[in-house]
C-alpha atoms as a PDB file:
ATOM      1  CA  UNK A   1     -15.936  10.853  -5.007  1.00  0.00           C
ATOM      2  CA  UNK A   2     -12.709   9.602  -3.007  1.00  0.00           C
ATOM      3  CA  UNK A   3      -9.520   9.803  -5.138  1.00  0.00           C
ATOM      4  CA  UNK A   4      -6.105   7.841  -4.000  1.00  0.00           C
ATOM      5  CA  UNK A   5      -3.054   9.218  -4.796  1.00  0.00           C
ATOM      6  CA  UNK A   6       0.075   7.109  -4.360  1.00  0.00           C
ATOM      7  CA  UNK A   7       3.761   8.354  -4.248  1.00  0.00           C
ATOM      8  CA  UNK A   8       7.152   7.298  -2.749  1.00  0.00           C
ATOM      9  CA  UNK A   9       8.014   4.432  -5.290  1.00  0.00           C
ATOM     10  CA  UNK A  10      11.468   4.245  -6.994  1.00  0.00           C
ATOM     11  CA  UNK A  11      14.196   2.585  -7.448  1.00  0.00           C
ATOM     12  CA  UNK A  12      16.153   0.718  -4.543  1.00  0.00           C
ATOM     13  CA  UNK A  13      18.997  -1.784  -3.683  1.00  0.00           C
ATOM     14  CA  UNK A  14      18.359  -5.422  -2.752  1.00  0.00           C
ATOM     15  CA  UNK A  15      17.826  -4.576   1.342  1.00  0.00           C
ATOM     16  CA  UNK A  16      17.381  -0.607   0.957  1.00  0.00           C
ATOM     17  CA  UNK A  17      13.875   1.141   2.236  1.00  0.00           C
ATOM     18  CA  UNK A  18      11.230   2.852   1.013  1.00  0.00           C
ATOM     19  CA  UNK A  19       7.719   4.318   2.331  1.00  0.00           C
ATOM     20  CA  UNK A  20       5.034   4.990   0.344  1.00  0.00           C
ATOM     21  CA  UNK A  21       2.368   7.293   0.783  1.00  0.00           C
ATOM     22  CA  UNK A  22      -1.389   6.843  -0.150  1.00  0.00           C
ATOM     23  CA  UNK A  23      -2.890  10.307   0.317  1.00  0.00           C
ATOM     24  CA  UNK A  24      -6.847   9.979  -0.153  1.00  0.00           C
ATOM     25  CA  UNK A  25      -8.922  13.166  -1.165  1.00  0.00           C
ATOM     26  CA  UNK A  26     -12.740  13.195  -0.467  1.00  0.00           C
ATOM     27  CA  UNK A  27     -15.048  12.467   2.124  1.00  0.00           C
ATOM     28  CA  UNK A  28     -14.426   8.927   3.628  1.00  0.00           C
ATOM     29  CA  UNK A  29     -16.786   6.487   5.747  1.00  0.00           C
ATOM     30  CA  UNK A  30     -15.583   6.584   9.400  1.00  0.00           C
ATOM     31  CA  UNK A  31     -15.922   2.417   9.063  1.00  0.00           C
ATOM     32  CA  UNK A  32     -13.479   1.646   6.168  1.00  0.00           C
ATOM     33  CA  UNK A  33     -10.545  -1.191   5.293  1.00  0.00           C
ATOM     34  CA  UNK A  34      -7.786   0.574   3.347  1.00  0.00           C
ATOM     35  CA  UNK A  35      -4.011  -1.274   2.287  1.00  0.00           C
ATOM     36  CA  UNK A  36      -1.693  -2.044  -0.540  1.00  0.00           C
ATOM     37  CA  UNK A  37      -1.272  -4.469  -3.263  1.00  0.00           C
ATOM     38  CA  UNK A  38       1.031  -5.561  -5.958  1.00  0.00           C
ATOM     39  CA  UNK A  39       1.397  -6.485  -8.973  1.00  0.00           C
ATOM     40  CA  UNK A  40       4.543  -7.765 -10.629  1.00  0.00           C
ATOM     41  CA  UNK A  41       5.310  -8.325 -14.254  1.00  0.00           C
ATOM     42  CA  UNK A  42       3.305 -11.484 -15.854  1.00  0.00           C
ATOM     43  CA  UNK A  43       1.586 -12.277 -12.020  1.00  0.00           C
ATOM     44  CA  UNK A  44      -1.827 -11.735 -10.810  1.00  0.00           C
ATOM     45  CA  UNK A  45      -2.537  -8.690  -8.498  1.00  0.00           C
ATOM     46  CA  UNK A  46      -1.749  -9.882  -4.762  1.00  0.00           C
ATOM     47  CA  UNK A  47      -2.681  -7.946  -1.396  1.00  0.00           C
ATOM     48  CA  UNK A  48       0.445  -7.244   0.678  1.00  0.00           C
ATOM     49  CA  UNK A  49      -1.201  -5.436   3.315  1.00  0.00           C
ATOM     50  CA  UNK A  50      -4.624  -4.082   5.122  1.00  0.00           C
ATOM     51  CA  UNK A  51      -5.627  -1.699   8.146  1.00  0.00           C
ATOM     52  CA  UNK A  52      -8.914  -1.223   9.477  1.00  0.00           C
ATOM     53  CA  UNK A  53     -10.279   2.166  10.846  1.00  0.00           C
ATOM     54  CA  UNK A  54      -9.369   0.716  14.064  1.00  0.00           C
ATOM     55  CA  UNK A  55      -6.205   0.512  13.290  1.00  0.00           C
ATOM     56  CA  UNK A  56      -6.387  -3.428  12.732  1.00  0.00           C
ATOM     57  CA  UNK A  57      -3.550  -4.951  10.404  1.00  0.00           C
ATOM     58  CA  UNK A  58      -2.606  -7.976   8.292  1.00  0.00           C
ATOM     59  CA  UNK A  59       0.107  -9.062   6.213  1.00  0.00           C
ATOM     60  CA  UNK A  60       0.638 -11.718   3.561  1.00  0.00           C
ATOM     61  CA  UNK A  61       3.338 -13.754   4.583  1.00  0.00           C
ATOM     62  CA  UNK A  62       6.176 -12.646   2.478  1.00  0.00           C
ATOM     63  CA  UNK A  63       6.196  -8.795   3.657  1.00  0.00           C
ATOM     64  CA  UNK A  64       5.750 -10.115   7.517  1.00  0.00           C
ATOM     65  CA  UNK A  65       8.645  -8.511   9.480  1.00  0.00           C
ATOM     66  CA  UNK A  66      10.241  -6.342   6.968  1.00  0.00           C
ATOM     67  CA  UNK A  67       6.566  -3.905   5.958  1.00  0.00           C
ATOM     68  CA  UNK A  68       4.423  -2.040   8.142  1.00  0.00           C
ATOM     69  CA  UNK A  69       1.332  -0.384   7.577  1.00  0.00           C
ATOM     70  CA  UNK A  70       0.324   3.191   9.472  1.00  0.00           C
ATOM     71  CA  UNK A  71      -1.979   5.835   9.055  1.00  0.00           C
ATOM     72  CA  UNK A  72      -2.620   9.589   9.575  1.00  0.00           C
ATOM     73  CA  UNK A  73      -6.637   9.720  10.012  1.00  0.00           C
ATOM     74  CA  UNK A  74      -6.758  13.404   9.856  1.00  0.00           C
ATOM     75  CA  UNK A  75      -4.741  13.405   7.038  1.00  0.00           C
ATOM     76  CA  UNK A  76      -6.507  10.397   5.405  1.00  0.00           C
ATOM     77  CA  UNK A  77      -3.333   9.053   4.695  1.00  0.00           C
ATOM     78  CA  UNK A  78      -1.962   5.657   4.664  1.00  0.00           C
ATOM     79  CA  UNK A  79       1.697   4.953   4.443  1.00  0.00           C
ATOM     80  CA  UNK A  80       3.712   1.506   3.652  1.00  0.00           C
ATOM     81  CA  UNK A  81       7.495   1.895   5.259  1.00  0.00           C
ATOM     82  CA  UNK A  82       9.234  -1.200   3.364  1.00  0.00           C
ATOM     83  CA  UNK A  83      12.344  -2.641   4.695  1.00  0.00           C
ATOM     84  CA  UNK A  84      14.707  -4.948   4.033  1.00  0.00           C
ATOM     85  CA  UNK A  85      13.302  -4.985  -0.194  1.00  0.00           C
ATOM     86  CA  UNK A  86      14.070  -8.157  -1.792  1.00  0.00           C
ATOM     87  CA  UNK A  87      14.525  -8.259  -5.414  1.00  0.00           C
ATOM     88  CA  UNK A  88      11.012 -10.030  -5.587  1.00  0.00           C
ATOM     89  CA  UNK A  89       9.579  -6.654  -4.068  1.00  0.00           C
ATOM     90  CA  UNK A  90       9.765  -5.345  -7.107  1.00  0.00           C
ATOM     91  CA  UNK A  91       6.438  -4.404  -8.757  1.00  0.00           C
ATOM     92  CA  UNK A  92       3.764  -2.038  -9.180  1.00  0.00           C
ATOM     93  CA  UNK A  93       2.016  -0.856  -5.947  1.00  0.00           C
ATOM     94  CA  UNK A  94      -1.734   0.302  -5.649  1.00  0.00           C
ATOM     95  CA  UNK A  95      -3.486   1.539  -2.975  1.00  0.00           C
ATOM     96  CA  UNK A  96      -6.971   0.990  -2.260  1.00  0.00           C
ATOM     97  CA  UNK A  97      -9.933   1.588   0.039  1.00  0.00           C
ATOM     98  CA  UNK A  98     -13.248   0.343   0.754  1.00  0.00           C
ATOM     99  CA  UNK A  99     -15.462   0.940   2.910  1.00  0.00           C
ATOM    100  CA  UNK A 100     -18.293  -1.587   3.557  1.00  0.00           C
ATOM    101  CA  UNK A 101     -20.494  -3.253   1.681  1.00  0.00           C
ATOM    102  CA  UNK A 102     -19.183  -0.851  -1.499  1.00  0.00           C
ATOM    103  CA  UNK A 103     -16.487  -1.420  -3.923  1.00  0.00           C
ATOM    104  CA  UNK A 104     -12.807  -0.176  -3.818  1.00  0.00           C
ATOM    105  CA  UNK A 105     -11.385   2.668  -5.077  1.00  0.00           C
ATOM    106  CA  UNK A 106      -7.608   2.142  -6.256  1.00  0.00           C
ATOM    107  CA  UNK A 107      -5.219   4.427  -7.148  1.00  0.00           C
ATOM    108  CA  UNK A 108      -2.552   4.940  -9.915  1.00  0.00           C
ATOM    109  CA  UNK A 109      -0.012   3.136  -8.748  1.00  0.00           C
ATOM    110  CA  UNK A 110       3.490   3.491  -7.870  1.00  0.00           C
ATOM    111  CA  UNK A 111       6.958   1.282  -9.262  1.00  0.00           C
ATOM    112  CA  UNK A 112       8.806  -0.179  -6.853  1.00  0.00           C
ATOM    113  CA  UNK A 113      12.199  -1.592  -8.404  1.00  0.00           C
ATOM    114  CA  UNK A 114      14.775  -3.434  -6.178  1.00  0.00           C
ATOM    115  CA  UNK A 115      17.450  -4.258  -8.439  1.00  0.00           C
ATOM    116  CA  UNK A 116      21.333  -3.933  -7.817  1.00  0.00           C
END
């Protein structure tokens, strides 16, 4: 069973930095799509970010320029350096992965606040 464990979140200044870390325990398909949502207080869940095992990304619009996306494969890591946070940044951020034709596995969670 693959467990996601998220860390890195805190508390930040309106254009500050922070990188998160997904760290993923388990055994892991070598095919797999793994990334980042958010979810802010009173909104919907929203994807910020994907990579494929190929190293593939996408962004949602918002983050485009100012987040990227990496990973460590023999770590089965996934990080999310954030720059340049905007006070809408702020929310709860999950980590997932999936690989195909299965369902995600998510973890905890991590706050991000960007407040001055």
């Amino acid at each position: 069973q693959v467990q996601l464990v998220e860390s890195g979140g805190g508390l930040v200044q309106p254009g500050g930095s922070l990188r998160l870390t997904c760290a993923v325990s388990g055994s892991i398909y070598s095919i797999y799509v793994m990334g980042w949502y958010r979810q802010a207080p009173g909104k919907q869940r929203e994807l910020v970010t994907t990579i494929t095992n190929s190293g593939f990304t996408n962004y949602e619009d918002s983050v485009k320029g100012r987040f990227t996306i990496s990973r460590d494969s023999a770590k089965k890591t996934v990080y999310l350096q954030m720059n340049s946070l905007k006070l809408e940044d702020t929310a709860v951020y999950y980590c997932y992965y999936r690989p195909p034709g299965s369902v995600a596995s998510w973890g905890q969670g991590t706050q991000v606040t960007v407040s001055s």
